[in-house]
PDB file of N, CA and C in Angstrom:
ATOM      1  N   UNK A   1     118.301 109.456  55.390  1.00  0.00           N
ATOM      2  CA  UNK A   1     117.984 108.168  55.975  1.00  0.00           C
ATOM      3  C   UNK A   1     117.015 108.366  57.140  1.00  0.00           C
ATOM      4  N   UNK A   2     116.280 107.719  57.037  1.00  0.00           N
ATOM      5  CA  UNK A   2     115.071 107.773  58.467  1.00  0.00           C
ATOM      6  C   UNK A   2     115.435 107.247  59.286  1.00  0.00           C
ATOM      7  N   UNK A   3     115.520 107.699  60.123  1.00  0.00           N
ATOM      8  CA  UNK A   3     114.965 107.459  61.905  1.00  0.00           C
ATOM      9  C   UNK A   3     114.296 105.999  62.259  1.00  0.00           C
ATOM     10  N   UNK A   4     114.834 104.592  62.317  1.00  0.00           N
ATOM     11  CA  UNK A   4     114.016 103.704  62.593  1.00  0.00           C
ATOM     12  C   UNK A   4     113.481 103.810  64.023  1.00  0.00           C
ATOM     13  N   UNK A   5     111.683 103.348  64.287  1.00  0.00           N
ATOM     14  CA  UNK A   5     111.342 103.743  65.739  1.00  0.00           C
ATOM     15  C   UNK A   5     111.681 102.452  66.257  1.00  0.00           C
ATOM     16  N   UNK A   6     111.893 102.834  67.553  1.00  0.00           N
ATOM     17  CA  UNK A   6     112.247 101.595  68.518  1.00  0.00           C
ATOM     18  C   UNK A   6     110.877 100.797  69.015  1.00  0.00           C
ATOM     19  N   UNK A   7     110.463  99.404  68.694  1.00  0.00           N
ATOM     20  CA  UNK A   7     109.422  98.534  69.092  1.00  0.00           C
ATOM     21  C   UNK A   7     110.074  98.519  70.881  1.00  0.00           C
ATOM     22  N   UNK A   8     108.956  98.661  71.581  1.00  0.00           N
ATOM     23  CA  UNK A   8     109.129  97.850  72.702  1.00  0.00           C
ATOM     24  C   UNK A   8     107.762  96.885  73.243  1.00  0.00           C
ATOM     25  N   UNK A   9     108.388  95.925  74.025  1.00  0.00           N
ATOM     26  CA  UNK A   9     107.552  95.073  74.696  1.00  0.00           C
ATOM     27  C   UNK A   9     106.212  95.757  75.445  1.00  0.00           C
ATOM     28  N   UNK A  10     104.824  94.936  75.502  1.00  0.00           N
ATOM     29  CA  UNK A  10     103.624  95.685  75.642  1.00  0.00           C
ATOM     30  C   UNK A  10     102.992  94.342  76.371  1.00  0.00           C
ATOM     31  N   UNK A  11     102.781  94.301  77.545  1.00  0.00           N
ATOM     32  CA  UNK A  11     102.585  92.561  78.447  1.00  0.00           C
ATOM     33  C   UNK A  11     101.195  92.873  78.392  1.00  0.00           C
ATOM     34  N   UNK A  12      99.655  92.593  77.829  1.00  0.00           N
ATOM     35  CA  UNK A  12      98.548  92.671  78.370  1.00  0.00           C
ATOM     36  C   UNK A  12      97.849  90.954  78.677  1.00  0.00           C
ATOM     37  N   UNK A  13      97.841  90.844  79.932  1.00  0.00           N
ATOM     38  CA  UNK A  13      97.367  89.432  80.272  1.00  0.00           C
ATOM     39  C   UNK A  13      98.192  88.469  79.502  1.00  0.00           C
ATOM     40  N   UNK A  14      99.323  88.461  79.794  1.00  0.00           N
ATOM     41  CA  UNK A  14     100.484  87.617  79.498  1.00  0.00           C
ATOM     42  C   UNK A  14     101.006  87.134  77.818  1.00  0.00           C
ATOM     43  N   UNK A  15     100.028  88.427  77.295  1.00  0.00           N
ATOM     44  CA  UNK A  15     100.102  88.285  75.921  1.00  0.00           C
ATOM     45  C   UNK A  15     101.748  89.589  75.421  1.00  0.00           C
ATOM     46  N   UNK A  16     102.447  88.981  74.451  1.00  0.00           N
ATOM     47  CA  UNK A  16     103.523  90.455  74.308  1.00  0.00           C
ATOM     48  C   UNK A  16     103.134  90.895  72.982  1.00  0.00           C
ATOM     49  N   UNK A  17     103.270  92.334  72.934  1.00  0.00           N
ATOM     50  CA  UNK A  17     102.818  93.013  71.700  1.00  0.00           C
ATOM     51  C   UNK A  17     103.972  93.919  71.607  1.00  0.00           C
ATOM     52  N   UNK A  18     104.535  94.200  70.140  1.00  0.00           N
ATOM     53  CA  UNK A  18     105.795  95.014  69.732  1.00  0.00           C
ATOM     54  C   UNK A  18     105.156  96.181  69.566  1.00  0.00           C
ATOM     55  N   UNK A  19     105.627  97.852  70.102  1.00  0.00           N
ATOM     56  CA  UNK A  19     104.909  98.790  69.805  1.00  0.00           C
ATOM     57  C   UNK A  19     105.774  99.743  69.910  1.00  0.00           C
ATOM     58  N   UNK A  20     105.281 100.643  69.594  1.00  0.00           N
ATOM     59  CA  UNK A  20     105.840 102.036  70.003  1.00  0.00           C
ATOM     60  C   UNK A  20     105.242 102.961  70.964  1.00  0.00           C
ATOM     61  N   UNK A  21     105.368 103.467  72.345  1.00  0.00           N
ATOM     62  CA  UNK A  21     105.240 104.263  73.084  1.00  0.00           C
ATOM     63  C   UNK A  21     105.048 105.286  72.573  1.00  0.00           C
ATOM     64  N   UNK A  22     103.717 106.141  73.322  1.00  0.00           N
ATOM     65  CA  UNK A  22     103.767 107.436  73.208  1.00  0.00           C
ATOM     66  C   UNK A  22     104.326 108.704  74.073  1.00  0.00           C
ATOM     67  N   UNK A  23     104.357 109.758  73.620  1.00  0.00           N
ATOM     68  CA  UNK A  23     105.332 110.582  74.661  1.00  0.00           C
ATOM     69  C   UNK A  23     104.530 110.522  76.353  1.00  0.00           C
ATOM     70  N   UNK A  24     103.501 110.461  75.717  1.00  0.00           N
ATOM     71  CA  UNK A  24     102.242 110.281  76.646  1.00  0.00           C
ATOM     72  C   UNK A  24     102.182 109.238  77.908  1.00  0.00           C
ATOM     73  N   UNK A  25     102.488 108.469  77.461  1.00  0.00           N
ATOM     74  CA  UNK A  25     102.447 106.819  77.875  1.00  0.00           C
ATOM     75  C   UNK A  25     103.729 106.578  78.975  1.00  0.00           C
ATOM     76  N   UNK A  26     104.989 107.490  77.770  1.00  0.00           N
ATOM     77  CA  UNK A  26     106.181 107.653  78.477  1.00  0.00           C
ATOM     78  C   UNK A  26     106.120 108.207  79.754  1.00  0.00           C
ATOM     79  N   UNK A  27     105.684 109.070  79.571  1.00  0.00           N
ATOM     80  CA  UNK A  27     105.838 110.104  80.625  1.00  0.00           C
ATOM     81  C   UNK A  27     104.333 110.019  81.802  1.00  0.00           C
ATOM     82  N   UNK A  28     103.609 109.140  81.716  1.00  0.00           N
ATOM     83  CA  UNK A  28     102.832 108.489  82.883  1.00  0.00           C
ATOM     84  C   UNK A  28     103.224 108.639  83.619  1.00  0.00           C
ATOM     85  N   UNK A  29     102.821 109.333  85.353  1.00  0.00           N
ATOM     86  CA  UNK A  29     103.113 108.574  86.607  1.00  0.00           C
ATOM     87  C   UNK A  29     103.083 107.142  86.677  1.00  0.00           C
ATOM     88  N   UNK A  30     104.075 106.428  87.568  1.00  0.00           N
ATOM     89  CA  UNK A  30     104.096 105.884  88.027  1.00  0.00           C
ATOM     90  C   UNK A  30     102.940 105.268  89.544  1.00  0.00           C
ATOM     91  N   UNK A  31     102.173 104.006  88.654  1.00  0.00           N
ATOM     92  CA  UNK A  31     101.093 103.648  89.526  1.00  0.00           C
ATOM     93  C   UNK A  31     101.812 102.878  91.185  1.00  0.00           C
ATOM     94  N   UNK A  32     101.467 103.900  91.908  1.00  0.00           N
ATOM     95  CA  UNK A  32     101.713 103.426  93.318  1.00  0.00           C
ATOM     96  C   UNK A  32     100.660 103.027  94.622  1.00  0.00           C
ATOM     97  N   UNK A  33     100.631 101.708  94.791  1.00  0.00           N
ATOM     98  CA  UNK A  33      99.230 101.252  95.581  1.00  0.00           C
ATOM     99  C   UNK A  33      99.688 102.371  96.790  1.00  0.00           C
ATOM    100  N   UNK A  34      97.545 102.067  96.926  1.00  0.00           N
ATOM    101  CA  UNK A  34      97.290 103.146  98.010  1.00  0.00           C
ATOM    102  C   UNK A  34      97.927 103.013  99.056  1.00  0.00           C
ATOM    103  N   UNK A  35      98.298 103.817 100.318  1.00  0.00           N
ATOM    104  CA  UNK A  35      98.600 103.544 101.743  1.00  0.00           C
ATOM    105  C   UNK A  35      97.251 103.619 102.472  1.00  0.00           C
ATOM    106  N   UNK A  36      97.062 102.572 103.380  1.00  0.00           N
ATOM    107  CA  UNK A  36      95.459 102.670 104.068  1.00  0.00           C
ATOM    108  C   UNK A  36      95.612 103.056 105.198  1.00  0.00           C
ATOM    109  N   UNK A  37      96.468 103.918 105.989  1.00  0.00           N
ATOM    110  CA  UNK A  37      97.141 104.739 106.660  1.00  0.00           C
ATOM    111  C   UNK A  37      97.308 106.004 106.249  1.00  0.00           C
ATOM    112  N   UNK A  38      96.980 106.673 105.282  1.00  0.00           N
ATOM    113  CA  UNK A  38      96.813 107.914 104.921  1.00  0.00           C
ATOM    114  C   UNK A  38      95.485 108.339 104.262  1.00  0.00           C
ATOM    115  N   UNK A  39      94.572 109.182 104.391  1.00  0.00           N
ATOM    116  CA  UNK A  39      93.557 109.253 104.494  1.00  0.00           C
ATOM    117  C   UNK A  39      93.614 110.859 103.279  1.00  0.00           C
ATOM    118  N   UNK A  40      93.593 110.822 102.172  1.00  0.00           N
ATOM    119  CA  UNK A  40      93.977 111.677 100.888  1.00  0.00           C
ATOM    120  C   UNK A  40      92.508 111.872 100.220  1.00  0.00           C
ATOM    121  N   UNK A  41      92.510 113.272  99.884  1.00  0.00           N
ATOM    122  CA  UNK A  41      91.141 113.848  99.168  1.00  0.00           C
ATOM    123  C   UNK A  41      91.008 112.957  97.691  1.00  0.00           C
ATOM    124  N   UNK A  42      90.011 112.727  98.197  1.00  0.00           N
ATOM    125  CA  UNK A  42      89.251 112.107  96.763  1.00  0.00           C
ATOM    126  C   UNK A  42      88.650 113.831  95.499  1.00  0.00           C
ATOM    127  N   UNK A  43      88.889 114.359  95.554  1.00  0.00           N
ATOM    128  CA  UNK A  43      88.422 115.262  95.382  1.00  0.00           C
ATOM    129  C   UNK A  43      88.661 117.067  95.507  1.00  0.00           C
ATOM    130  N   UNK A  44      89.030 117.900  94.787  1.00  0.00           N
ATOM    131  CA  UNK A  44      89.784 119.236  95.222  1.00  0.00           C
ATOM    132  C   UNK A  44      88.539 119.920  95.926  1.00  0.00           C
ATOM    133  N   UNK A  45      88.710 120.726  97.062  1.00  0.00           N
ATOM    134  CA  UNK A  45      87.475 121.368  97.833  1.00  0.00           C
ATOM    135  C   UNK A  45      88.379 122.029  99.118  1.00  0.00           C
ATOM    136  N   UNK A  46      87.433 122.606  99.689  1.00  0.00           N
ATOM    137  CA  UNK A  46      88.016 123.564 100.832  1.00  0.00           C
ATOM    138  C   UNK A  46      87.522 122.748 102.167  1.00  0.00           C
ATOM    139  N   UNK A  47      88.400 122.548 103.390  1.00  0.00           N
ATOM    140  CA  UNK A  47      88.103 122.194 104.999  1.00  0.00           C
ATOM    141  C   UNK A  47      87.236 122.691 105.276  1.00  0.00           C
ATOM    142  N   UNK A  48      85.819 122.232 105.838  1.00  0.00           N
ATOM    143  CA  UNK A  48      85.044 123.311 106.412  1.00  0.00           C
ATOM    144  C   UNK A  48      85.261 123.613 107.744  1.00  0.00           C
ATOM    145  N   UNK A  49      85.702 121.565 108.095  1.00  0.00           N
ATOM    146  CA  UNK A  49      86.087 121.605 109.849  1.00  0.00           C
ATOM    147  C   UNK A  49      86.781 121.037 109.633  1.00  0.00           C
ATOM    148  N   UNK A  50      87.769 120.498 110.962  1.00  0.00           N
ATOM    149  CA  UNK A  50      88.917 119.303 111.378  1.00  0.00           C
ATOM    150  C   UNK A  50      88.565 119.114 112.722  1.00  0.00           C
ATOM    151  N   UNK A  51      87.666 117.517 112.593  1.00  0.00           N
ATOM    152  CA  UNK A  51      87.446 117.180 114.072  1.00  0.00           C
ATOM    153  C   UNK A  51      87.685 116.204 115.300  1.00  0.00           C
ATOM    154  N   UNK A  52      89.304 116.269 114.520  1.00  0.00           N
ATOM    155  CA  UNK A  52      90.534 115.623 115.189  1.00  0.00           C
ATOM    156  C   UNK A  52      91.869 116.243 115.043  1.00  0.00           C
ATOM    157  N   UNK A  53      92.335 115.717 116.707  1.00  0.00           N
ATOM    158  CA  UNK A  53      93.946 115.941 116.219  1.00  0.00           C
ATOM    159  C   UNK A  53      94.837 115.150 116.798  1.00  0.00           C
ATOM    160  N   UNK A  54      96.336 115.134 116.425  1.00  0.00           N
ATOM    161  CA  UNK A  54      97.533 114.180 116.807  1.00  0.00           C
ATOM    162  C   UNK A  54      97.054 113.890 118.034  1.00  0.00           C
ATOM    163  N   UNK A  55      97.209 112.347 117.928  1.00  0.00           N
ATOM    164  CA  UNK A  55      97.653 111.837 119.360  1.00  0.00           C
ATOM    165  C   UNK A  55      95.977 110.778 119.702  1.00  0.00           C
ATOM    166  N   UNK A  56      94.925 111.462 118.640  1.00  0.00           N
ATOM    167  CA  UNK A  56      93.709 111.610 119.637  1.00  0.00           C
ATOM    168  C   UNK A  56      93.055 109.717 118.974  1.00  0.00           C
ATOM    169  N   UNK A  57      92.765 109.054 119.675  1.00  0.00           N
ATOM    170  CA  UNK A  57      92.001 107.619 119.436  1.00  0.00           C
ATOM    171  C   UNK A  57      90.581 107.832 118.684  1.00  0.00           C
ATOM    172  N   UNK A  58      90.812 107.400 117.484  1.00  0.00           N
ATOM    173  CA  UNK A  58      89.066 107.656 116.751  1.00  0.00           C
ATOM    174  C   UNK A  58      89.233 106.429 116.414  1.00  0.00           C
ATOM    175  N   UNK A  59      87.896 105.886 116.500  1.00  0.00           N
ATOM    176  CA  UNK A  59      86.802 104.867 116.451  1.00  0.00           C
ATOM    177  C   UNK A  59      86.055 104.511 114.559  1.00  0.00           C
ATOM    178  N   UNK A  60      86.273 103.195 114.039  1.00  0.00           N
ATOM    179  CA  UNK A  60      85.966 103.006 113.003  1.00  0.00           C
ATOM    180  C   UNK A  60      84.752 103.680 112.699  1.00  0.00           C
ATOM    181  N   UNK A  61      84.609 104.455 111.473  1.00  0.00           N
ATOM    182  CA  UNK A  61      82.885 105.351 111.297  1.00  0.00           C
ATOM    183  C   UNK A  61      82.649 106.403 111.913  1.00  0.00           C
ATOM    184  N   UNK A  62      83.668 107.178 112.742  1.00  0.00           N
ATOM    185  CA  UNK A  62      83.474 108.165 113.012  1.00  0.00           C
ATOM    186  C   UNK A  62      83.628 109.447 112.439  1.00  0.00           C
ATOM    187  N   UNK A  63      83.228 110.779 112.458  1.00  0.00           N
ATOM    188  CA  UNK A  63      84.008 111.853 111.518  1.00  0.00           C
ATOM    189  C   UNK A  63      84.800 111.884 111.417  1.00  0.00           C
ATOM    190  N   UNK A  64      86.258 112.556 110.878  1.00  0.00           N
ATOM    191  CA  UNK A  64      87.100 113.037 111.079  1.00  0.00           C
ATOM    192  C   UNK A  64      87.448 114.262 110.889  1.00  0.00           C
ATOM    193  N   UNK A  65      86.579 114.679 109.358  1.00  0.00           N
ATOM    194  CA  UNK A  65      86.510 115.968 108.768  1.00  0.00           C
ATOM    195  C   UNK A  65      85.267 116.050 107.734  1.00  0.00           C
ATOM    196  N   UNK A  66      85.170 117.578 107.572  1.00  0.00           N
ATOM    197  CA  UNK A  66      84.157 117.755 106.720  1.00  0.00           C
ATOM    198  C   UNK A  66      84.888 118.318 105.764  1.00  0.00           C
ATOM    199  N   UNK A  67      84.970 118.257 103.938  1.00  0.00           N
ATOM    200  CA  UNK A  67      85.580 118.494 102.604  1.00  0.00           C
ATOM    201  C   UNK A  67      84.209 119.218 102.120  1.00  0.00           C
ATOM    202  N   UNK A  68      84.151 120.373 101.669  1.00  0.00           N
ATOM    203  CA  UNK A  68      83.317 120.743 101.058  1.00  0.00           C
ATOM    204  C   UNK A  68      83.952 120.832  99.742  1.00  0.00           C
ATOM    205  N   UNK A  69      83.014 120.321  98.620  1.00  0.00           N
ATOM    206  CA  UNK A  69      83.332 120.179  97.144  1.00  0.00           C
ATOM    207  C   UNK A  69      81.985 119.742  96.391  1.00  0.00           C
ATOM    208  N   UNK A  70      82.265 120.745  95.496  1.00  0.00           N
ATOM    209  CA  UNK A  70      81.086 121.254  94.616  1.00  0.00           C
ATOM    210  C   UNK A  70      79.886 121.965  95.066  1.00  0.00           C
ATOM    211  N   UNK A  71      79.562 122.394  96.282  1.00  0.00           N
ATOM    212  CA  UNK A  71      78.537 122.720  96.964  1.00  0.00           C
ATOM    213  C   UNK A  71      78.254 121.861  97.714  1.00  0.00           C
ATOM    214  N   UNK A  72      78.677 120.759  98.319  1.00  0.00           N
ATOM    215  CA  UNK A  72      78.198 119.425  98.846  1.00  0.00           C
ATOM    216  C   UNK A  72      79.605 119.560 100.353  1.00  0.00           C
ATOM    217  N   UNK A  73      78.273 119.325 100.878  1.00  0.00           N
ATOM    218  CA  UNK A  73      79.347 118.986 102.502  1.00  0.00           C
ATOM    219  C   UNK A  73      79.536 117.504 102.795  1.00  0.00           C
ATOM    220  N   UNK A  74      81.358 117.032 102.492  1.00  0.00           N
ATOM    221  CA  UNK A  74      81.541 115.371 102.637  1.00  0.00           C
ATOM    222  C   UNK A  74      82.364 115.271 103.680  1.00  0.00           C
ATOM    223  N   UNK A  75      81.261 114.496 104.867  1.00  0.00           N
ATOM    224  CA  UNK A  75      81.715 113.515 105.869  1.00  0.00           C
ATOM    225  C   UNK A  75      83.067 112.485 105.646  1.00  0.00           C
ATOM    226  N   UNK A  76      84.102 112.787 106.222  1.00  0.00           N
ATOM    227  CA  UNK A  76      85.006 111.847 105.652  1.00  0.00           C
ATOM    228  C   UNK A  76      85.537 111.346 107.047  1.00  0.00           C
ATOM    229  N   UNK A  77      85.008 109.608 107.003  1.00  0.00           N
ATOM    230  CA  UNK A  77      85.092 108.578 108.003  1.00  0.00           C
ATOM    231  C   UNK A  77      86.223 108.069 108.094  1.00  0.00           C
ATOM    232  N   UNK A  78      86.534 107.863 109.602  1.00  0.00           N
ATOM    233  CA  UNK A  78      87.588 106.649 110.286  1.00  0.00           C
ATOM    234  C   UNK A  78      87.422 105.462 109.579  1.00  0.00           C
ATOM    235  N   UNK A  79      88.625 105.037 108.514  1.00  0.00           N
ATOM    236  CA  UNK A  79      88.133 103.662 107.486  1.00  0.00           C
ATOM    237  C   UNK A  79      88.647 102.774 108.962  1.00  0.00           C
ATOM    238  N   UNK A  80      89.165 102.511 110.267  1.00  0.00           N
ATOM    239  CA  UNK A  80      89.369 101.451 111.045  1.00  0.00           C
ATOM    240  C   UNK A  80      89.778 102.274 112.255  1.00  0.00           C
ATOM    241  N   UNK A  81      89.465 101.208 112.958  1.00  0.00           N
ATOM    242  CA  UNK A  81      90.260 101.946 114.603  1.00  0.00           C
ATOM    243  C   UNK A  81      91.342 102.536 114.818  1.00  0.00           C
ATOM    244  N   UNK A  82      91.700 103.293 115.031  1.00  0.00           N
ATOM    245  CA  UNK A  82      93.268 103.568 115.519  1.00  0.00           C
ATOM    246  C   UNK A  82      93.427 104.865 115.948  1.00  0.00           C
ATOM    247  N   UNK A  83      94.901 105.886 116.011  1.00  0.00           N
ATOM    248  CA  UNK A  83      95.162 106.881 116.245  1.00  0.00           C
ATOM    249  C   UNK A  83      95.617 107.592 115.177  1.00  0.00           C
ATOM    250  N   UNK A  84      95.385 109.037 115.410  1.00  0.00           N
ATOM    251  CA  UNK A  84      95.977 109.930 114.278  1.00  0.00           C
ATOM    252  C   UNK A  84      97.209 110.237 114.359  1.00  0.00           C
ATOM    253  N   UNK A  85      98.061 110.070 113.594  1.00  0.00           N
ATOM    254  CA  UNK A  85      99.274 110.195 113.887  1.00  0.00           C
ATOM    255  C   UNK A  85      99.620 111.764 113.235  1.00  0.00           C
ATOM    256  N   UNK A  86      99.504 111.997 112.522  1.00  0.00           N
ATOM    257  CA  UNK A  86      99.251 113.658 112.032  1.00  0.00           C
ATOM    258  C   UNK A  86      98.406 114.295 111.473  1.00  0.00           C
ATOM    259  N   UNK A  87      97.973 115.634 111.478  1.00  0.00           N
ATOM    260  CA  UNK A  87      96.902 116.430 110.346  1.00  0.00           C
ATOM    261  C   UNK A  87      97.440 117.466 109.604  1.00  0.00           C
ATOM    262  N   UNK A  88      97.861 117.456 108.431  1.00  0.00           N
ATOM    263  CA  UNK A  88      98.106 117.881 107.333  1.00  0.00           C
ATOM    264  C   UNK A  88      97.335 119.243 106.903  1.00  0.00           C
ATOM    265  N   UNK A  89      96.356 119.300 107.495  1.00  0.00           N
ATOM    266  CA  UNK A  89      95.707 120.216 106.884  1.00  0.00           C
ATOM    267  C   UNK A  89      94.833 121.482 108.352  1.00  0.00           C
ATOM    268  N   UNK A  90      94.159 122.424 107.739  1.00  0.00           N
ATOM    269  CA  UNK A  90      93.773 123.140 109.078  1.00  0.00           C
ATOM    270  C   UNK A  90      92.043 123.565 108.190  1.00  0.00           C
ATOM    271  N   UNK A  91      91.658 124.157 108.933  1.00  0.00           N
ATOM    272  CA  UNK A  91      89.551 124.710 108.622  1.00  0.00           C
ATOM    273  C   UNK A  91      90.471 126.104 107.536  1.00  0.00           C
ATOM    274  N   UNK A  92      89.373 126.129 106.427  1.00  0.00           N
ATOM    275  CA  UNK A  92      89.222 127.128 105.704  1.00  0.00           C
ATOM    276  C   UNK A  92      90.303 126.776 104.214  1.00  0.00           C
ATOM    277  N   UNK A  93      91.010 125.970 104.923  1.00  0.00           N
ATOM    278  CA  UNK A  93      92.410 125.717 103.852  1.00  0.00           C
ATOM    279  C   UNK A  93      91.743 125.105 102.225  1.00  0.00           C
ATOM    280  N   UNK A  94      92.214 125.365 101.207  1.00  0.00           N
ATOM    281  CA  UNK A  94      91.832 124.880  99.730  1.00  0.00           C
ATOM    282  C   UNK A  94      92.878 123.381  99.564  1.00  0.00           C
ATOM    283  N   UNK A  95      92.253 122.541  98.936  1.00  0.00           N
ATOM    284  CA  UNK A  95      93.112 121.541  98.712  1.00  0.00           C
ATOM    285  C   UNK A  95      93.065 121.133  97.632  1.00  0.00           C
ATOM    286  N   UNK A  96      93.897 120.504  96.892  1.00  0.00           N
ATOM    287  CA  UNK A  96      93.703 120.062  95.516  1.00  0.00           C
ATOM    288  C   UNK A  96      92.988 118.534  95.677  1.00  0.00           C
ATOM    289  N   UNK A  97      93.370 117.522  94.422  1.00  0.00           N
ATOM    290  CA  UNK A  97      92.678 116.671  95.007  1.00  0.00           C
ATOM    291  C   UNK A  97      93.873 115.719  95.227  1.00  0.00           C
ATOM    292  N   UNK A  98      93.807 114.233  95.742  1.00  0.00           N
ATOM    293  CA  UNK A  98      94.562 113.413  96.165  1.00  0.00           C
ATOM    294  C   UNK A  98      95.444 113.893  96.924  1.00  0.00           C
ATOM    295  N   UNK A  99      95.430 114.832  97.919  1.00  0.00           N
ATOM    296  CA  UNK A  99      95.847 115.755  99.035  1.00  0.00           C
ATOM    297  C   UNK A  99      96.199 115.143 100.347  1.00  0.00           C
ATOM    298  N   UNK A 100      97.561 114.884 100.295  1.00  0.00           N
ATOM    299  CA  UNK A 100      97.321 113.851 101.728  1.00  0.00           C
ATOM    300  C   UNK A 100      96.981 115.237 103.135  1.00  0.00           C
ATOM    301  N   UNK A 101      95.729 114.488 103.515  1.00  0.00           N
ATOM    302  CA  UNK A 101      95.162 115.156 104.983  1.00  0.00           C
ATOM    303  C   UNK A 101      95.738 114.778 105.939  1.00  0.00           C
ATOM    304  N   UNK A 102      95.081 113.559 106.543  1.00  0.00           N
ATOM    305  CA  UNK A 102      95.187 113.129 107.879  1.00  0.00           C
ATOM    306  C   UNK A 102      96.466 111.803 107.544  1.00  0.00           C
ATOM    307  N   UNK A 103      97.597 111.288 108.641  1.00  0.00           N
ATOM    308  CA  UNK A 103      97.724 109.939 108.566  1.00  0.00           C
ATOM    309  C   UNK A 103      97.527 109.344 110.195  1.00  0.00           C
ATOM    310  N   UNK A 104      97.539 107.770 109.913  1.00  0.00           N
ATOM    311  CA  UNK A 104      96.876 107.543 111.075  1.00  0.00           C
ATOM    312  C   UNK A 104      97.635 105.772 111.245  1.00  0.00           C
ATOM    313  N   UNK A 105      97.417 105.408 112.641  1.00  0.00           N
ATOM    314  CA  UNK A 105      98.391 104.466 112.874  1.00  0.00           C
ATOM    315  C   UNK A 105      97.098 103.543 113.614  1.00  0.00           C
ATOM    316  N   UNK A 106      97.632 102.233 112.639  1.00  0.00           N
ATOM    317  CA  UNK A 106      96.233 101.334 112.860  1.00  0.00           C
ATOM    318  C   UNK A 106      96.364 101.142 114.357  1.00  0.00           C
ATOM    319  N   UNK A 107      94.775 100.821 115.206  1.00  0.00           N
ATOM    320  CA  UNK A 107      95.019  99.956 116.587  1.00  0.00           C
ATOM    321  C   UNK A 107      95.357  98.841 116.861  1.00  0.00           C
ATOM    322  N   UNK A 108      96.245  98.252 117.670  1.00  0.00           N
ATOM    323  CA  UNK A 108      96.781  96.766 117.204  1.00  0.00           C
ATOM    324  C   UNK A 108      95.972  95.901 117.801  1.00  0.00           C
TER     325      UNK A 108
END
């Protein structure tokens, strides 16, 4: 006797579709919105610098660090005013990518 597969529910734009999951599909991370308070590599590459630390007030557009990846040296900016609340990372260190670096506590 076979194995009947289990249909499940499939919501795309409020439409439902009966399907079967793949192991693939199953086993997805879980999509979790960004934090705009944590400041995470877009990208795997090595620190060249870190030119902040805890405690210190940086200014929207300013450096914070330099990511070198692929041969390319990336400026990575203060997205808003505030303070750093920690640095995650140190100069020379390898990072993978989506690496949380810096977090930082908006200015009120």
């Amino acid at each position: 006797m076979e194995e009947l597969e289990e249909y499940k529910n499939l919501i795309v734009e409020s439409t439902i579709y009966k399907t079967t999951y793949t192991r693939k599909f199953e086993n997805r991370p879980v999509y979790q919105p960004p934090d705009h308070n944590e400041i995470r590599s877009f990208i795997p590459g090595t620190i060249i610098d870190v030119q902040v630390k805890k405690g210190q007030k940086v200014n929207e557009g300013e450096t914070i660090l330099i990511l070198e990846a692929m041969k390319m040296y990336n400026d990575v900016r203060m997205p808003f005013n505030g303070t750093i609340k920690k640095v995650n990372i140190k100069k020379g260190e390898t990072i993978p990518k989506n690496h949380l670096m810096i977090e930082i506590t908006p200015e009120e």
